[in-house]
Protein backbone atom coordinates (compact mmCIF):
# COMPACT_ATOMS: atom_id res chain seq x y z
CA UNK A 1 57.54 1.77 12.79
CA UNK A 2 60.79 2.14 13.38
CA UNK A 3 63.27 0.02 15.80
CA UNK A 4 64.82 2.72 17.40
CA UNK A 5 62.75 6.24 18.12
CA UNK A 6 63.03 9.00 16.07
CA UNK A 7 65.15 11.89 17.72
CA UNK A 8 63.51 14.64 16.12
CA UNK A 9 60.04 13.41 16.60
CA UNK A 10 61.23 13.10 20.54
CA UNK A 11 62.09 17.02 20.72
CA UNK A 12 59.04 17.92 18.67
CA UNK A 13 56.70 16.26 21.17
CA UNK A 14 58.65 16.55 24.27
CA UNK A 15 57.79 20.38 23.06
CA UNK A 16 54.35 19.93 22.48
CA UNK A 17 53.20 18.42 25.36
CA UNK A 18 55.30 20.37 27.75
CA UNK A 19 57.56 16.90 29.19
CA UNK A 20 61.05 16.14 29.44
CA UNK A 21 62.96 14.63 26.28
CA UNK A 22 64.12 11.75 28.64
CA UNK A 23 60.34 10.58 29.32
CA UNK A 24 59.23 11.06 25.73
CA UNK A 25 62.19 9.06 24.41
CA UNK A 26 61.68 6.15 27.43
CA UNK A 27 58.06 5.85 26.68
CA UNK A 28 58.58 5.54 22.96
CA UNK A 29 60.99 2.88 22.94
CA UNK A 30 58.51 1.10 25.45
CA UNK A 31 55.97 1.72 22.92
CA UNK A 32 57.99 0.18 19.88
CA UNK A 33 59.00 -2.42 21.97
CA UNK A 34 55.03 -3.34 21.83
CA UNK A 35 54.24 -2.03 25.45
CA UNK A 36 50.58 -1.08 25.63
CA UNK A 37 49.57 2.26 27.62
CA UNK A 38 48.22 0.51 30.60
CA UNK A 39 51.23 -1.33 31.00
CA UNK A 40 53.43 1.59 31.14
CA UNK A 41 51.01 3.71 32.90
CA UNK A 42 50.54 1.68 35.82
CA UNK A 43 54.24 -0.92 35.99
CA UNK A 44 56.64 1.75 34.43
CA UNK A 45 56.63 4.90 36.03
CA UNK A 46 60.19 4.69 37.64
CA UNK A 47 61.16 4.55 33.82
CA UNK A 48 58.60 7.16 32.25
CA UNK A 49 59.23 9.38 35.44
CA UNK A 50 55.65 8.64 36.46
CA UNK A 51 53.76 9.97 32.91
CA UNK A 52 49.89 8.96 33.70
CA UNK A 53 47.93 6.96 31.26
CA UNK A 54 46.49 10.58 29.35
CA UNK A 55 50.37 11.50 28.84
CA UNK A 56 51.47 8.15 27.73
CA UNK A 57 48.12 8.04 25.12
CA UNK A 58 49.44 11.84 23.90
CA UNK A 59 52.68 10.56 23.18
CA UNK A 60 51.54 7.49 21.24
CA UNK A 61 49.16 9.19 19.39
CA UNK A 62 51.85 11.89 18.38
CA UNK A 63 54.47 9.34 17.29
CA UNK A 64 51.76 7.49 14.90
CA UNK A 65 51.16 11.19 13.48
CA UNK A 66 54.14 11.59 12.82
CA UNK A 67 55.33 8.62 11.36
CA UNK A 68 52.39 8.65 9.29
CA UNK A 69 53.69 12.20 7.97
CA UNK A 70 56.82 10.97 7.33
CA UNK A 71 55.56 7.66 5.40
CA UNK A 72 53.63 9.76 3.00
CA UNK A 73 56.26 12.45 2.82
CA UNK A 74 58.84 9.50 1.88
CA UNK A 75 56.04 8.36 -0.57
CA UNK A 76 55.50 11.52 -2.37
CA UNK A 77 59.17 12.38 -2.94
CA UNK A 78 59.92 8.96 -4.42
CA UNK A 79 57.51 9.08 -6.48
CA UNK A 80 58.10 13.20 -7.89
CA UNK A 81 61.47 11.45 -8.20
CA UNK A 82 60.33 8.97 -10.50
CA UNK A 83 58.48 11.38 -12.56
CA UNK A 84 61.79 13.56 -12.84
CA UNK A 85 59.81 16.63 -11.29
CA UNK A 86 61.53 16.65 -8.05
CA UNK A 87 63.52 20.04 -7.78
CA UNK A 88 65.73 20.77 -4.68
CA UNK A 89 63.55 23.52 -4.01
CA UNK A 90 60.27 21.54 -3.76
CA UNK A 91 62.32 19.12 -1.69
CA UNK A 92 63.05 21.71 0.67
CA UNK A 93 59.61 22.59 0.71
CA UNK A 94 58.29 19.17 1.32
CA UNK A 95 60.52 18.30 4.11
CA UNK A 96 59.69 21.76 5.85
CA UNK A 97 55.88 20.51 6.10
CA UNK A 98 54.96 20.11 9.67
CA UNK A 99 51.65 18.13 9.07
CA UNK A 100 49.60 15.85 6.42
CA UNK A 101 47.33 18.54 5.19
CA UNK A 102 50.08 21.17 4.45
CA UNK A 103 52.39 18.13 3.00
CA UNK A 104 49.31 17.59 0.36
CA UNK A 105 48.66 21.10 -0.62
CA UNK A 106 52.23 21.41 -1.39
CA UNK A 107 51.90 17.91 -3.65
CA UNK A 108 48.45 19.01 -5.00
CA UNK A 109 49.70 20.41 -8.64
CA UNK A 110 52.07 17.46 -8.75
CA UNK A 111 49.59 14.72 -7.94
CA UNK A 112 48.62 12.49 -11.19
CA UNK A 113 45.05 13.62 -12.08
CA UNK A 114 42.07 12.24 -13.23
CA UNK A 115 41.14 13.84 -17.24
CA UNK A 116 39.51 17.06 -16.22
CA UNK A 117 38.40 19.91 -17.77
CA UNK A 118 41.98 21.70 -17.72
CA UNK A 119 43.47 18.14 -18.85
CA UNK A 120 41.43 18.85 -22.03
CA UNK A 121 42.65 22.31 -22.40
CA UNK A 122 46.06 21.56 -22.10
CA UNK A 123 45.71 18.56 -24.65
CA UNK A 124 44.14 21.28 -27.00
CA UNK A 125 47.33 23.48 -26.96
CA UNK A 126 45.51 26.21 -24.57
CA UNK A 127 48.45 26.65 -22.38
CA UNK A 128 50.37 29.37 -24.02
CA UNK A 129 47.07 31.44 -24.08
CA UNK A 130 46.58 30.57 -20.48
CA UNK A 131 49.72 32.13 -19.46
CA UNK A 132 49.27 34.86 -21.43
CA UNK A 133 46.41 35.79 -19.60
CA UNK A 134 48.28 35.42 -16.24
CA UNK A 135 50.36 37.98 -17.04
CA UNK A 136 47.65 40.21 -17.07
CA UNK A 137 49.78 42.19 -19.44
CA UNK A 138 47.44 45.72 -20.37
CA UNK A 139 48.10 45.17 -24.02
CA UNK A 140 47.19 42.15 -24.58
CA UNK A 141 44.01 41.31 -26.20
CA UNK A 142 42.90 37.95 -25.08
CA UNK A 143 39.81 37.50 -28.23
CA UNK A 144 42.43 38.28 -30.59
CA UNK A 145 44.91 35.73 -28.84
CA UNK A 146 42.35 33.12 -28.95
CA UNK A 147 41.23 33.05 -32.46
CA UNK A 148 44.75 31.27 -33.58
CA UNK A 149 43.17 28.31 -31.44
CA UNK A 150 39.89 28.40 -32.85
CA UNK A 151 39.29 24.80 -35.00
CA UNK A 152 42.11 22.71 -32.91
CA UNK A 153 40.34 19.96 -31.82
CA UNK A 154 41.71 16.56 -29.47
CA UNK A 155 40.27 12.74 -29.71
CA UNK A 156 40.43 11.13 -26.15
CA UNK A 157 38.64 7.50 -27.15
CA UNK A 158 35.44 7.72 -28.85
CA UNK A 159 35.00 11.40 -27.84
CA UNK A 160 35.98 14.34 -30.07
CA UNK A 161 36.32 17.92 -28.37
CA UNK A 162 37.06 21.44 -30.36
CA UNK A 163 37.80 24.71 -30.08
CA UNK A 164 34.22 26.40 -32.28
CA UNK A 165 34.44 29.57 -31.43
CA UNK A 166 36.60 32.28 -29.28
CA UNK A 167 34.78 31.90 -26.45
CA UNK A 168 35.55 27.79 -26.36
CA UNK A 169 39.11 28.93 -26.70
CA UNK A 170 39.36 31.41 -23.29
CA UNK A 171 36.95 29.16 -21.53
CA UNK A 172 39.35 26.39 -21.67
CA UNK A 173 42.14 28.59 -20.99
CA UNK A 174 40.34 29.92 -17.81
CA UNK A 175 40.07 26.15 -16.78
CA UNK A 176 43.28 25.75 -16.90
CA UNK A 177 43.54 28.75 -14.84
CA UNK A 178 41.30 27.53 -12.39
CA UNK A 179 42.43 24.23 -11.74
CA UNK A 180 45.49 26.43 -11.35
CA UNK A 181 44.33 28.62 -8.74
CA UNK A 182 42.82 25.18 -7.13
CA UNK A 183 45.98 23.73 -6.92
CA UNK A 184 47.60 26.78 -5.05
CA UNK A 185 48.73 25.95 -1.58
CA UNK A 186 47.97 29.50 -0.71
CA UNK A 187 44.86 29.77 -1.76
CA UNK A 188 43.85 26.98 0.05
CA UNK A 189 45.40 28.16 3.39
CA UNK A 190 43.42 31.47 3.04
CA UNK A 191 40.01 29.62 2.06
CA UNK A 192 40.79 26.67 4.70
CA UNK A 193 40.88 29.69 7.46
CA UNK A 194 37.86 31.42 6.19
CA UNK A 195 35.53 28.20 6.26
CA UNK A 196 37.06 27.48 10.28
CA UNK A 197 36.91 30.82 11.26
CA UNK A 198 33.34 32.18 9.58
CA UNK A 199 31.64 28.81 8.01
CA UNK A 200 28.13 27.61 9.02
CA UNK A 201 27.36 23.68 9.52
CA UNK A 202 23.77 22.98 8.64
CA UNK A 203 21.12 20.77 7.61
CA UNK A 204 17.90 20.08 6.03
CA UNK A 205 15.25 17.16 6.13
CA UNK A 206 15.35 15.62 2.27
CA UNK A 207 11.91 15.95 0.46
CA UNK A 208 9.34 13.20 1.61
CA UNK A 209 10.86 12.12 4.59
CA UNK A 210 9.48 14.42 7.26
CA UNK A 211 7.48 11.64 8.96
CA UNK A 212 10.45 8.96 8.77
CA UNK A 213 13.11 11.60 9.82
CA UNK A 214 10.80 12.27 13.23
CA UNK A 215 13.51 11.22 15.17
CA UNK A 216 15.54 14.25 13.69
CA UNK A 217 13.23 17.44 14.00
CA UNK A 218 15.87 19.02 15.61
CA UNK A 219 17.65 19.23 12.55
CA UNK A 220 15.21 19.65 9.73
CA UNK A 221 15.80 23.37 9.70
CA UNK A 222 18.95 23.60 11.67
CA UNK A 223 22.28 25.95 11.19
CA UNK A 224 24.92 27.45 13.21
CA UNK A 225 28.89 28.70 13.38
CA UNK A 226 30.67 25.69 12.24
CA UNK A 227 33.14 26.78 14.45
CA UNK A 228 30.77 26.42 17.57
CA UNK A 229 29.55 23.37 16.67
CA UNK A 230 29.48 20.86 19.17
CA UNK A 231 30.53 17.52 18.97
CA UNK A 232 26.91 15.73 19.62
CA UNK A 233 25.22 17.99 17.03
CA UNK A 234 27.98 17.07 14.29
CA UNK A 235 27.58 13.42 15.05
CA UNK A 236 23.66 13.92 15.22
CA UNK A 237 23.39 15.57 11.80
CA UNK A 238 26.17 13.06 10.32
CA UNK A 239 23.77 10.04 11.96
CA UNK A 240 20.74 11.83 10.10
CA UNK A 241 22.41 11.80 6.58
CA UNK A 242 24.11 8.27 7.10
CA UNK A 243 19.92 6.87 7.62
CA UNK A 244 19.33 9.21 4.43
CA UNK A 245 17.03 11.68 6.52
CA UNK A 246 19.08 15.00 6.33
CA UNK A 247 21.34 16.47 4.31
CA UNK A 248 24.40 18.60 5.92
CA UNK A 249 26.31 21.03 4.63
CA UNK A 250 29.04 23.10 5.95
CA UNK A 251 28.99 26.65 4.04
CA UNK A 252 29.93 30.14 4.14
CA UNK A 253 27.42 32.63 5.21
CA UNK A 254 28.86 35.04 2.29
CA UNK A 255 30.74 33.24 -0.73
CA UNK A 256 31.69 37.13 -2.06
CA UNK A 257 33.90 37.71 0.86
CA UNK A 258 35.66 34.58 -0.18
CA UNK A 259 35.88 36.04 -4.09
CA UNK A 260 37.15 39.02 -3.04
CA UNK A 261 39.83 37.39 -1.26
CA UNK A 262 40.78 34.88 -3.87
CA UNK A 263 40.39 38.36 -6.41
CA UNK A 264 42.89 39.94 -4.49
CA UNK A 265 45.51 36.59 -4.44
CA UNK A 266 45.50 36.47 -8.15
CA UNK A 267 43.77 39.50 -10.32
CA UNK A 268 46.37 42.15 -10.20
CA UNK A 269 46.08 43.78 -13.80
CA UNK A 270 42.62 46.03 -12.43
CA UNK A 271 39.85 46.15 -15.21
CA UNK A 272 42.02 44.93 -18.40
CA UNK A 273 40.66 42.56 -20.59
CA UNK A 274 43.37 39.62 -19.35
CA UNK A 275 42.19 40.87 -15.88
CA UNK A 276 39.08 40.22 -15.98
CA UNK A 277 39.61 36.83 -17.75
CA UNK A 278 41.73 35.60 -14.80
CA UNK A 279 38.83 36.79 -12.48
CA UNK A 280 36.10 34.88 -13.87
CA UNK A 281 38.46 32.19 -13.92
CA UNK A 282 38.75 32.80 -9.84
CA UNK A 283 35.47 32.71 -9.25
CA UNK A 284 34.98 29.30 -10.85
CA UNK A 285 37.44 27.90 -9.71
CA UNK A 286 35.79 28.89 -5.98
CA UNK A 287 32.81 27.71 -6.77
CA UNK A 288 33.50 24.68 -8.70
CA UNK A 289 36.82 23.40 -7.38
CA UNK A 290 37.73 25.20 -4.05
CA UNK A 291 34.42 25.43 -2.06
CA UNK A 292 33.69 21.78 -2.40
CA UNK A 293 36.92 20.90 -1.41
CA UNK A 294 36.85 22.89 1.33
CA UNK A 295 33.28 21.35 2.34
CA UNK A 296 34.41 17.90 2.19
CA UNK A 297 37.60 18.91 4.42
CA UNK A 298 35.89 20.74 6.93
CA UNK A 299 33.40 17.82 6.97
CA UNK A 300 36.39 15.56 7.52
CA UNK A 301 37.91 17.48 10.34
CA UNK A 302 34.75 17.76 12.05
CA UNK A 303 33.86 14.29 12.49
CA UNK A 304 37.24 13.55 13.35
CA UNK A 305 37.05 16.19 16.10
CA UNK A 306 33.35 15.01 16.82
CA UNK A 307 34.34 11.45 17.06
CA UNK A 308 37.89 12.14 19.28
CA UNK A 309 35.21 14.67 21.70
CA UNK A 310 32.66 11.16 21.80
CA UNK A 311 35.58 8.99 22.67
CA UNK A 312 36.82 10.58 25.89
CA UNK A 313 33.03 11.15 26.88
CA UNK A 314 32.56 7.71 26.46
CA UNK A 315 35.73 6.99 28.58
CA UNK A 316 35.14 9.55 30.98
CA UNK A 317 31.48 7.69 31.91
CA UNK A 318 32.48 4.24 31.62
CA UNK A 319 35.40 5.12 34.24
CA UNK A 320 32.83 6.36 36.66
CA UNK A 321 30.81 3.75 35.96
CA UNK A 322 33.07 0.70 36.36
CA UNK A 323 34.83 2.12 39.30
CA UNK A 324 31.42 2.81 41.36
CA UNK A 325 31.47 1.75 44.64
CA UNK A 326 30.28 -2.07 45.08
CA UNK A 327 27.27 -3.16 47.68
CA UNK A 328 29.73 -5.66 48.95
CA UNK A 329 28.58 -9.46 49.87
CA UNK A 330 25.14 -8.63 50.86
CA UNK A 331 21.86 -10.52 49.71
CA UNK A 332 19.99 -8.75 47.18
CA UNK A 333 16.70 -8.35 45.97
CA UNK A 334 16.45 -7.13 42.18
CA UNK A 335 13.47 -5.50 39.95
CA UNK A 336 13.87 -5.38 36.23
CA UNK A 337 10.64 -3.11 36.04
CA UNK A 338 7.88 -3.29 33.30
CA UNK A 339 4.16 -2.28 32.52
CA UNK A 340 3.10 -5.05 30.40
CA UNK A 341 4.93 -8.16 31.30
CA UNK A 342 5.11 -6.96 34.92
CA UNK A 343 8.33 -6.65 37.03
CA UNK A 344 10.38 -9.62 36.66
CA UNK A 345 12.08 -9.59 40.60
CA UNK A 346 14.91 -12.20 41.74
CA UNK A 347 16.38 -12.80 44.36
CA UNK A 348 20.19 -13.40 44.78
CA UNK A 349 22.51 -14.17 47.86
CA UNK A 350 25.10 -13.04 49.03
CA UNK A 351 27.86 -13.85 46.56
CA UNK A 352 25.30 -13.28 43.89
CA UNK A 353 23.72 -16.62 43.48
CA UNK A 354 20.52 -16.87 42.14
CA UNK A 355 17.88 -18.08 44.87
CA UNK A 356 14.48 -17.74 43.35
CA UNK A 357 12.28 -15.66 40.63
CA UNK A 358 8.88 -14.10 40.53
CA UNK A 359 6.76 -11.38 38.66
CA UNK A 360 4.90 -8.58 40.60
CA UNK A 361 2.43 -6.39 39.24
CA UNK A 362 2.22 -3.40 41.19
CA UNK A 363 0.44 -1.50 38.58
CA UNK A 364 -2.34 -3.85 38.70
CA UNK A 365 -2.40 -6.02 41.99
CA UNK A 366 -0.63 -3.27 44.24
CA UNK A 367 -2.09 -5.64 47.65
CA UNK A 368 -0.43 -8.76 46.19
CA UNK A 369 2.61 -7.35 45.24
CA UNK A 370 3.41 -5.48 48.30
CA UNK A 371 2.19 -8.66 49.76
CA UNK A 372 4.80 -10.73 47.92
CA UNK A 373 7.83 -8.22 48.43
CA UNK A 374 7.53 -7.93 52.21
CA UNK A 375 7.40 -11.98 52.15
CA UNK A 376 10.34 -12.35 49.50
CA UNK A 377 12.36 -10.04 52.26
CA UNK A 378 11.16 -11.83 55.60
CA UNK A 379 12.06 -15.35 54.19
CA UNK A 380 15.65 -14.31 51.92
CA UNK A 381 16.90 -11.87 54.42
CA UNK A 382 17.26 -9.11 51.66
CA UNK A 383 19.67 -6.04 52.18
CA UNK A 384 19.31 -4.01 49.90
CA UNK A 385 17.21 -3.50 46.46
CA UNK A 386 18.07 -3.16 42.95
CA UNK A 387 15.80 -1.54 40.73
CA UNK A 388 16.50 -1.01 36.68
CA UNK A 389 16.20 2.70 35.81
CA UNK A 390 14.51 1.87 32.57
CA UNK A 391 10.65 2.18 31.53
CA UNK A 392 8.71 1.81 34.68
CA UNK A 393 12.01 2.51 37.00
CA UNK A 394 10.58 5.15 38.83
CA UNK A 395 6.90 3.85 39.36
CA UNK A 396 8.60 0.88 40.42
CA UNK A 397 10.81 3.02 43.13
CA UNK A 398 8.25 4.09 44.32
CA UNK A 399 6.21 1.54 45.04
CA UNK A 400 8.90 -0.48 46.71
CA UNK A 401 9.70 2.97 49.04
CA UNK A 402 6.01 3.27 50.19
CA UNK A 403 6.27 -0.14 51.55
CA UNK A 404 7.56 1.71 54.32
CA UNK A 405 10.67 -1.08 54.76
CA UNK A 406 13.19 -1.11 57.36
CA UNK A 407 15.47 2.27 56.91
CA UNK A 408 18.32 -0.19 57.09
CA UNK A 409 17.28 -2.07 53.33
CA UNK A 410 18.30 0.68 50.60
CA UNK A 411 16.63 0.98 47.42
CA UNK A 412 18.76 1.58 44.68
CA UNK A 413 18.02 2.82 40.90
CA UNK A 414 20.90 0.71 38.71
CA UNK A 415 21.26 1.80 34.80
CA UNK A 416 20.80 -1.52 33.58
CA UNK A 417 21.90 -0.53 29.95
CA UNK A 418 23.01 -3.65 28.36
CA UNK A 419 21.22 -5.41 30.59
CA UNK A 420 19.12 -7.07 27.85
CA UNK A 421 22.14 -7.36 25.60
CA UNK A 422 23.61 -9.40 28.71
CA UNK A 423 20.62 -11.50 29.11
CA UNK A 424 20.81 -12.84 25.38
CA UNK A 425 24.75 -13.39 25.39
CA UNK A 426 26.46 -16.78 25.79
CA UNK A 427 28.00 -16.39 29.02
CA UNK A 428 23.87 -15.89 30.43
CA UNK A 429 22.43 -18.86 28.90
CA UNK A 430 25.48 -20.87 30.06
CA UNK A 431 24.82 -19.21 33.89
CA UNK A 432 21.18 -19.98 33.30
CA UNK A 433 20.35 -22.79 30.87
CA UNK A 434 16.96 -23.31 32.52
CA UNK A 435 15.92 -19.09 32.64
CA UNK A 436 14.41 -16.63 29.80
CA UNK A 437 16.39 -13.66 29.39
CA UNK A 438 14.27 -11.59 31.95
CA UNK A 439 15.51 -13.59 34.71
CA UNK A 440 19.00 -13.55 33.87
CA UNK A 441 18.10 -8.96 32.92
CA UNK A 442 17.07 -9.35 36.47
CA UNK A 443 19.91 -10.82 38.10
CA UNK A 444 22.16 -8.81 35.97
CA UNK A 445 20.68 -5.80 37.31
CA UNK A 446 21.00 -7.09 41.11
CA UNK A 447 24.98 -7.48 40.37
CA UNK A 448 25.62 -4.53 38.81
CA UNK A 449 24.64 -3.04 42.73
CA UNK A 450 26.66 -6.02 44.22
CA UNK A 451 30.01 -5.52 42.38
CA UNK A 452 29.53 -2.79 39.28
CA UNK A 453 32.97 -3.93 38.00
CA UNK A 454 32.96 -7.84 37.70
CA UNK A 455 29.39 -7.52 36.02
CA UNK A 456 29.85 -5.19 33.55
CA UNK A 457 33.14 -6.68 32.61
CA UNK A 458 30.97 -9.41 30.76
CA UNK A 459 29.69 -6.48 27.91
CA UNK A 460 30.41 -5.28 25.26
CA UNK A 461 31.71 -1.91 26.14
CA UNK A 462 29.64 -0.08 23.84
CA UNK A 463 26.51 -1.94 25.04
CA UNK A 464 27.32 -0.57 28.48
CA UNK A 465 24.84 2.74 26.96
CA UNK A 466 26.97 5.10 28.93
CA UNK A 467 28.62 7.62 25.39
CA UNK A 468 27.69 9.61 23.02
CA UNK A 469 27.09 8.46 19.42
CA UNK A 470 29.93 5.54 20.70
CA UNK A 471 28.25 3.16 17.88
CA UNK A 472 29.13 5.77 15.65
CA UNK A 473 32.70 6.19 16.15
């Protein structure tokens, strides 16, 4: 990135996001200077003129867009230039490009490709019979035209190709005229809006995998507007295929209203012979070059979309989380519940030291437990309790509420997710050398209600279990 900001990106995004050019241009140079949002958000307003952390993130994400446009515009020119196919036209048009994906469907015919099926056309001497059936001219007679190429024939390595008959002639001539049509920035525009505006995301268990793919049911048989999609279903179906249970697709619902666009872009000679060359070659290049392209975009932009959606969810719910109100200094009683193993219950003071540790059963020995709570809150003086909101959370809730215990000791459900994650980490076996990890669940759990902020500060925060597909993004 550059030293200084750029002046036109200022304007463009001071216009996009609806802000002054003074506060865009001030928080950019903070942000080249190596500033991070949080910084400027909370210890630069008086410079910014008070942009929150949500304006600051816009603008930085805006001037990495657009940098990154300008990189690969810079990269693309130089290298047309190199090639000698740089015109000042296409210059013009390049630099006019307001974002990545028009900048590459103005390079697509340009870009070096791999050896395709047009590549092997060209290299047997098809392209004057190509262009002669763009022209769609009424009088000419492409089978005639193509038996002066019948018998040319190309070597590429160890592999011979030629021309046998007529047909092998126009075929590879219609390649060429596909790959053409393929290339088109226009035709991509039209097809790009079509596959937003009317495509359908869907997916399908693969063949033997019912039973594995359980977890998926939802989407063994599942389709809807692509369009409407939300973000969790994208990232559900995407989750599916990554595990190799589903396969997704993103379609349209009627490939002939597609055709008949594409017909009316490029056949414009009605029924002629030379017409009706160039349509065939339309619709295969929409079925073998443009609709797969257009899947795999559209595929692209969703989980980018899907993934952006998960991230502020994420955010949104850790924020709520983190900034919960804390219990305060109070001595705490804590339940990590369970069925099997029991309820593994601490005890903890008031600044959160660990006091003493016991199992209660209520499912089995509800006397001895009940027994064993009231005498855990007689002798520790406990003021409230903490009770994990996994398996057994509720049973466990209410057990301890029909103790009928003093109105002035709450009983609180605490999401211990990453409670266990917690338990096995460093920092918790160097707290508590001489405890298993249920202890140390349990007193993680009893924290989380003393202080929410300094406890959960000690996991990962993806672990924290608060997001939406967050270990996907």
């Amino acid at each position: 990135m550059a030293d200084t900001p750029n002046p036109d990106h200022i304007l463009q995004i001071a216009a996009e996001l609806d802000v002054t050019i003074a506060q865009v241009a001030a928080t950019a140079q903070l942000l080249l200077e190596g500033a991070t949002v949080p910084f400027i958000a909370r210890y630069r307003k008086e410079v910014t003129g008070s942009l929150d952390e949500v304006a600051v993130t816009a603008i930085r994400d805006r001037m990495e867009a657009l940098a990154s446009l300008d990189a690969r515009r810079k990269s693309i020119l130089s290298g047309l230039k190199d090639r000698g196919l740089l015109t000042a036209e296409l210059e013009k048009v390049l630099t006019a490009a307001t974002t990545l994906t028009q900048l590459e469907d103005i390079y697509l015919p340009f870009r070096p490709k791999k050896r395709t099926r047009a590549t092997i056309a060209r290299e047997l001497g098809l392209e004057p019979l190509s262009e002669s059936l763009w022209s769609q001219d009424p009088t000419f007679d492409p089978v005639a035209a193509a038996e002066a190429f019948v018998g040319n024939s190309v070597t590429h390595e160890t592999k011979t190709n030629t021309l046998e008959t007529v047909e092998d002639a126009l075929a590879g001539a219609r390649d060429i005229l596909a790959e053409r049509i393929s290339d088109d920035a226009t035709a991509r525009t039209k097809l790009r809006r079509i596959y937003e505006e009317d495509g359908i995301v869907s997916s399908k268990v693969l063949y033997g995998k019912e039973e594995e793919a359980a977890k998926f049911k939802d989407y063994f048989g599942w389709s809807e507007s692509f369009a409407k999609a939300p973000s969790h279903r994208i990232l559900a179906m995407r989750r599916g295929e990554k595990e190799g249970m589903l396969m997704m697709r993103v379609q349209l619902p009627d490939e002939e209203l597609a055709f008949a666009e594409l017909e009316r872009l490029y056949v414009t000679g009605g029924i002629t012979p030379a017409a009706q060359q160039v349509r065939l070659a339309t619709q295969d290049s929409a079925k073998r070059l443009l609709f797969p392209a257009m899947e795999t975009e559209m595929r692209l932009g969703s989980k980018k979309r899907a993934d952006s959606d998960a991230i502020k969810v994420f955010a949104d719910n850790i924020r709520e989380l983190l900034l919960a109100s804390p219990l305060g200094q109070k001595s705490v009683m804590a339940i990590d519940p369970g069925f099997r193993t029991g309820c593994k219950t601490v005890l903890l003071d008031q600044q959160g030291k660990l006091l003493h540790h016991d199992v209660i059963f209520p499912d089995r020995h509800e006397a001895d437990s009940a027994e064993k709570v009231r005498g855990f809150i007689d002798f520790f003086k406990v003021e409230a309790i903490a009770i994990g909101n996994g398996t057994a959370g509720r049973e466990t809730e209410s057990f301890i509420k029909g103790l009928k215990l003093p109105p002035a000791i709450p009983v609180v459900l605490v999401n211990e997710s990453g409670a266990s994650i917690y338990s096995a980490s460093e920092v918790a076996r160097e707290e508590f050398p001489d405890h298993d990890i249920t202890v140390r669940g349990a007193v993680s759990i009893g924290r989380r209600l003393m202080d929410p902020l300094a406890e959960l500060v000690k996991l990962d925060p993806k672990s924290i279990g608060v997001g939406q597909y967050q270990h996907d993004v």
